[in-house]
C-alpha atoms as a PDB file:
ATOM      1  CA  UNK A   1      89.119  97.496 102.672  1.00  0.00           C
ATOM      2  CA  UNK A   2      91.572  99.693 104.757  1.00  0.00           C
ATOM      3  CA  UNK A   3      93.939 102.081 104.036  1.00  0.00           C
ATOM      4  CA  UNK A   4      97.409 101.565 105.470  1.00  0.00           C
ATOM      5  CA  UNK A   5      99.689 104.695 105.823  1.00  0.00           C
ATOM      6  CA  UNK A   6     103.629 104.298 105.886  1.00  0.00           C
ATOM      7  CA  UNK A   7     103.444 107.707 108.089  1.00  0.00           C
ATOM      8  CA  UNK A   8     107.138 108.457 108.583  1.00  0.00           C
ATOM      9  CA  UNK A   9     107.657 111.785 106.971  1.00  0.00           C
ATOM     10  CA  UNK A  10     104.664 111.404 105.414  1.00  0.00           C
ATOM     11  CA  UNK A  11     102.963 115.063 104.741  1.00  0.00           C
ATOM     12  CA  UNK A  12      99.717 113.320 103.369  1.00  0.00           C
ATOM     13  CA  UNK A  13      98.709 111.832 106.466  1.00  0.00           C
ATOM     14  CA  UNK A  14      95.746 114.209 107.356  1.00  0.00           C
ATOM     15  CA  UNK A  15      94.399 114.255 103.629  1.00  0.00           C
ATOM     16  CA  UNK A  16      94.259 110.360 103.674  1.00  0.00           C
ATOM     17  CA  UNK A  17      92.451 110.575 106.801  1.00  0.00           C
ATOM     18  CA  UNK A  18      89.475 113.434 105.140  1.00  0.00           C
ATOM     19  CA  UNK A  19      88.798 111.313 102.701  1.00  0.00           C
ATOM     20  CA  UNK A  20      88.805 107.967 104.105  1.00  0.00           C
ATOM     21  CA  UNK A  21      86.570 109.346 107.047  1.00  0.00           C
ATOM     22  CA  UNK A  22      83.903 110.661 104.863  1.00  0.00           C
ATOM     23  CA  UNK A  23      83.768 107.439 102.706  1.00  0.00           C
ATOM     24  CA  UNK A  24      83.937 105.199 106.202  1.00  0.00           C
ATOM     25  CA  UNK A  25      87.098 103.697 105.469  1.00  0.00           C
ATOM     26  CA  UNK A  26      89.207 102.902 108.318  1.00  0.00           C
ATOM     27  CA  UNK A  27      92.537 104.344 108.407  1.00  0.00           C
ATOM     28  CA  UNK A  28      95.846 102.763 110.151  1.00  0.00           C
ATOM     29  CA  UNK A  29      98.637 104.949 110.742  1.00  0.00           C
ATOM     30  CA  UNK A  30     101.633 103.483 110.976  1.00  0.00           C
ATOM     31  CA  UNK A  31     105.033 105.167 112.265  1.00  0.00           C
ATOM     32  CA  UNK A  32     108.165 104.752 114.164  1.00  0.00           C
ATOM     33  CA  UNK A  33     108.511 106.057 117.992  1.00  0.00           C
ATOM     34  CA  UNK A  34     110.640 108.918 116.322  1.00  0.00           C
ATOM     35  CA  UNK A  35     107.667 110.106 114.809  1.00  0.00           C
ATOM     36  CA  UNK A  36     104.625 109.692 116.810  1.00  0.00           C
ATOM     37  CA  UNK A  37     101.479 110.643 115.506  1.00  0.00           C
ATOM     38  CA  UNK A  38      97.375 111.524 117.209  1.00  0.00           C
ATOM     39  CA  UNK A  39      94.797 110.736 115.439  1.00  0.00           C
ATOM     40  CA  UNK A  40      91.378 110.960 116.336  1.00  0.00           C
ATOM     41  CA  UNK A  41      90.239 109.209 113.879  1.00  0.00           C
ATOM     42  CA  UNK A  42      92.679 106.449 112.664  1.00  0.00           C
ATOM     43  CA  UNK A  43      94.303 104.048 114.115  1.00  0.00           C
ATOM     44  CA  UNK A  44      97.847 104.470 114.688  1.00  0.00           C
ATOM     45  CA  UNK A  45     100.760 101.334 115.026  1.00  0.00           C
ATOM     46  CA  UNK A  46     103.913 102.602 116.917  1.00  0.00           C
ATOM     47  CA  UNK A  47     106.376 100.023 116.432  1.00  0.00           C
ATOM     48  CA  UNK A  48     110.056  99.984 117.171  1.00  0.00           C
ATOM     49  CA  UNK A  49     112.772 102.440 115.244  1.00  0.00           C
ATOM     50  CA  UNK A  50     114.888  99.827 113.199  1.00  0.00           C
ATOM     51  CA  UNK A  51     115.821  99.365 109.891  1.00  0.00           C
ATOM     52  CA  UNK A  52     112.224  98.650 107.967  1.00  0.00           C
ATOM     53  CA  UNK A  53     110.407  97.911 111.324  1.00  0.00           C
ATOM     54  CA  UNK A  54     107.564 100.334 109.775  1.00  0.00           C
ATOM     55  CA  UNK A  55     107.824  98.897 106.526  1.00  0.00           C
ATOM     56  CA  UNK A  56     107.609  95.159 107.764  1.00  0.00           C
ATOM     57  CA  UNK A  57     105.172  95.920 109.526  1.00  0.00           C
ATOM     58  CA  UNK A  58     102.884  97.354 107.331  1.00  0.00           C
ATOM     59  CA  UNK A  59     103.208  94.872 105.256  1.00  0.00           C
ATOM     60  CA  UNK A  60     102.028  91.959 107.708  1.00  0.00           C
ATOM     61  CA  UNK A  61      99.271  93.956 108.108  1.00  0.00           C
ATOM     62  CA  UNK A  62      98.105  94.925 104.694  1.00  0.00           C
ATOM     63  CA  UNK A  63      95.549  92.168 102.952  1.00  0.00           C
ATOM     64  CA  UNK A  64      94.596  92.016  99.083  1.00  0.00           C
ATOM     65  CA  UNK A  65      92.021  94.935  98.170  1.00  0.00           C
ATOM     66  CA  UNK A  66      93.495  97.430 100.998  1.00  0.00           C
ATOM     67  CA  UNK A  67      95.281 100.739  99.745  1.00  0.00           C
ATOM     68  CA  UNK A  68      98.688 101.289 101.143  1.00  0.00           C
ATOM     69  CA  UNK A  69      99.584 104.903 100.880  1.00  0.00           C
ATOM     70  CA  UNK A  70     103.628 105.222 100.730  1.00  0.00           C
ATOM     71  CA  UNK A  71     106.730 106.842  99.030  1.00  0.00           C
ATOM     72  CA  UNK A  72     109.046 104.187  99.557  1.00  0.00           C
ATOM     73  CA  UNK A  73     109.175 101.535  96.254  1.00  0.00           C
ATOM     74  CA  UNK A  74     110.211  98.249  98.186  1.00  0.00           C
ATOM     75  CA  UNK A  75     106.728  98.512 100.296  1.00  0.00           C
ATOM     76  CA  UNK A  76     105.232  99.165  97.186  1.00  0.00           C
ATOM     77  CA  UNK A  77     106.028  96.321  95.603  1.00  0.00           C
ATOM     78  CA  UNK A  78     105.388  93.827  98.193  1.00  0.00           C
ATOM     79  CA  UNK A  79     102.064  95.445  98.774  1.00  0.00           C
ATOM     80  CA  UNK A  80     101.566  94.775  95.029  1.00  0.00           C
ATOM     81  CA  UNK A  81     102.452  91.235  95.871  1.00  0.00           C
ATOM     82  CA  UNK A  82      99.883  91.055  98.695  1.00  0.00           C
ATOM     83  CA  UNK A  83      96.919  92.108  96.530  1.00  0.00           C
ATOM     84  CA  UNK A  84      96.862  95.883  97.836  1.00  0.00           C
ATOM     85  CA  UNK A  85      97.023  99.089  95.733  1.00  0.00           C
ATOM     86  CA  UNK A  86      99.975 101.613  96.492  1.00  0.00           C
ATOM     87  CA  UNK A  87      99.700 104.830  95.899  1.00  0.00           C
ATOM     88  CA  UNK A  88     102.287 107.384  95.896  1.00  0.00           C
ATOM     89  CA  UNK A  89     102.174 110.864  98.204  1.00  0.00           C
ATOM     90  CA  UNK A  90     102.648 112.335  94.215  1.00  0.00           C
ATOM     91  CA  UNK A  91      99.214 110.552  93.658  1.00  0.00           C
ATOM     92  CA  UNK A  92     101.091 108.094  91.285  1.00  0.00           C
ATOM     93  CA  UNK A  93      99.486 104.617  91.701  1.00  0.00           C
ATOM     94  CA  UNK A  94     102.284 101.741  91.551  1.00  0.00           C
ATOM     95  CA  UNK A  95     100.728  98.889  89.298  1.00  0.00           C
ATOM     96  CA  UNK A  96     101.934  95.508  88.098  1.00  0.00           C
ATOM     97  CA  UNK A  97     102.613  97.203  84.807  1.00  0.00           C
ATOM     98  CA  UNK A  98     104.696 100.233  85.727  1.00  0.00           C
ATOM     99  CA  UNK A  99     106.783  99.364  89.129  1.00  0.00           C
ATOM    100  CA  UNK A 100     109.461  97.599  86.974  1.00  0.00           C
ATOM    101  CA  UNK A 101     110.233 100.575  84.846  1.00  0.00           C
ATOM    102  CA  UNK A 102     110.128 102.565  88.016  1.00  0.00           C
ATOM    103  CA  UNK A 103     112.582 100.808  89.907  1.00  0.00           C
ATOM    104  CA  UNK A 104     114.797 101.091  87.232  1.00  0.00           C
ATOM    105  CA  UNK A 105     114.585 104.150  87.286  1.00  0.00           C
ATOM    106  CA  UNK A 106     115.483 104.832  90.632  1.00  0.00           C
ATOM    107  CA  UNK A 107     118.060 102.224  89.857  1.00  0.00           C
ATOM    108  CA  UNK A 108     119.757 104.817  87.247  1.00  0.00           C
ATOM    109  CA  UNK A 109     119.228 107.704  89.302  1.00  0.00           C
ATOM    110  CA  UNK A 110     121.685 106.104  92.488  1.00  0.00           C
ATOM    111  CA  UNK A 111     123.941 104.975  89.411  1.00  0.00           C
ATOM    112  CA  UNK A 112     124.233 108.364  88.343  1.00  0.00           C
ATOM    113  CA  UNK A 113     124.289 110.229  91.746  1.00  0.00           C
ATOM    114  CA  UNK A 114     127.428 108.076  92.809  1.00  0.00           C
ATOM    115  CA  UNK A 115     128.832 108.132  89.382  1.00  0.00           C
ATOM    116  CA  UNK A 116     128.990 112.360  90.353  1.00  0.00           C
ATOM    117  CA  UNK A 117     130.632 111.879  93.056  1.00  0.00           C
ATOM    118  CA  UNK A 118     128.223 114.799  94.567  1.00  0.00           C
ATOM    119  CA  UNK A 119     128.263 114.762  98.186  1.00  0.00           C
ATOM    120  CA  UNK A 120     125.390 117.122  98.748  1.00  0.00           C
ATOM    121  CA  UNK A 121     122.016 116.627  96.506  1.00  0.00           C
ATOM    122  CA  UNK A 122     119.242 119.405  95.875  1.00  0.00           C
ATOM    123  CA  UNK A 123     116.548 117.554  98.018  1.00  0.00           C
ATOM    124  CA  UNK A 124     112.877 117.588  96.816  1.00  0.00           C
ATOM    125  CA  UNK A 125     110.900 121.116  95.971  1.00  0.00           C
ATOM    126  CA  UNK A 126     108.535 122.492  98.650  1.00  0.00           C
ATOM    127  CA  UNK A 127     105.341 120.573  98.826  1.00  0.00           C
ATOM    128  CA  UNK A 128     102.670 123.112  97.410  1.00  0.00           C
ATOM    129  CA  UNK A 129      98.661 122.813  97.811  1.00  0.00           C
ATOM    130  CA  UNK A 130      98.395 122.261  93.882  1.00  0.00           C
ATOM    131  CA  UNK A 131     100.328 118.568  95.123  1.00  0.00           C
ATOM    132  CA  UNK A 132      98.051 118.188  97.924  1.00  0.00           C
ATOM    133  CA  UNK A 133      95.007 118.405  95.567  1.00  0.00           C
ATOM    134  CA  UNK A 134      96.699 116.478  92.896  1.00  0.00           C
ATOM    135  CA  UNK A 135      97.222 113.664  96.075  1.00  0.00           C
ATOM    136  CA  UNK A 136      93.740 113.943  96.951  1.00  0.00           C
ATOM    137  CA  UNK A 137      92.183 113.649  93.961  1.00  0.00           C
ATOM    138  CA  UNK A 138      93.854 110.720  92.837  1.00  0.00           C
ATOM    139  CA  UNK A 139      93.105 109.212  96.064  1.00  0.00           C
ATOM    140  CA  UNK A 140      89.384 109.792  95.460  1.00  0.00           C
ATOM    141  CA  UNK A 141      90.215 108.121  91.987  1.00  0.00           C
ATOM    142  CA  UNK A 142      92.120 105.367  93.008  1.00  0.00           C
ATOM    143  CA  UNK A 143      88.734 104.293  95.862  1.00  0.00           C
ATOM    144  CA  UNK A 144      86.117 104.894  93.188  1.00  0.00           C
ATOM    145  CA  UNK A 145      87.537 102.340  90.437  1.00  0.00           C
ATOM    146  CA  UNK A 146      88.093 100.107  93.445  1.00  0.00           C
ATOM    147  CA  UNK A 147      84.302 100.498  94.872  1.00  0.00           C
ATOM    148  CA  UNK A 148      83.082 100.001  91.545  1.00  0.00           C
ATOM    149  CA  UNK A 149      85.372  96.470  91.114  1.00  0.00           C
END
């Protein structure tokens, strides 16, 4: 098992990393040449910027039983596909049972967003510490069921 990072904008990066490190777990970091990352303890894929170059990519490299740590729903589900286990940076796991009802809701959220006609959109809150720990334990959660599988 590995855990696969989709690292653009991804502000759970150096939690992933903690916890994989102390468990032994290797970590690959993958990102976009607009958003190089160091590690010095993960290893990190720079591929090409392009539409989904990350994404593909991550997904060629991912295997069934590896955890793929991302925010975006399409990688999600073809990690799904590929045997892995998603997790959100929330610390929501995507599943087999739940990623239908949560594209659809992302579905209804575009359809209502255009149906606005709002140009501008409150982005996300602040990330606080309380989502950090809420991240990391579920992480923690997420490798124990699968070490005890």
């Amino acid at each position: 098992m590995k855990i696969l990072i989709d690292a653009d904008a991804c502000p759970v990066v150096g939690i992933t990393e903690k916890i994989a490190c102390r468990r032994g777990i290797p970590v690959w970091i993958l990102c976009d040449t607009s958003h190089v990352i160091k590690s010095e303890t993960a290893e990190v894929f720079v591929v090409d910027q392009g539409a989904d170059a990350v994404d593909f990519t991550l997904i060629r490299k991912a295997e069934r039983g590896d955890v793929v740590v991302t925010q975006d729903y399409g990688v999600a589900v073809m990690a799904l596909g590929k045997g892995a286990h998603p997790i959100h940076q929330s610390g929501k796991w995507y599943t087999n049972e739940n990623i239908d009802a949560m594209l659809m809701e992302r579905h209804l959220a575009k359809q209502a967003r255009r149906a606005s006609r709002k140009n501008h959109l409150k982005g996300p809150s602040k990330r606080s510490g309380e989502d950090d720990e809420h991240f990391a334990e579920s992480l923690i959660r997420l490798l124990d069921q699968l070490a005890d599988e």
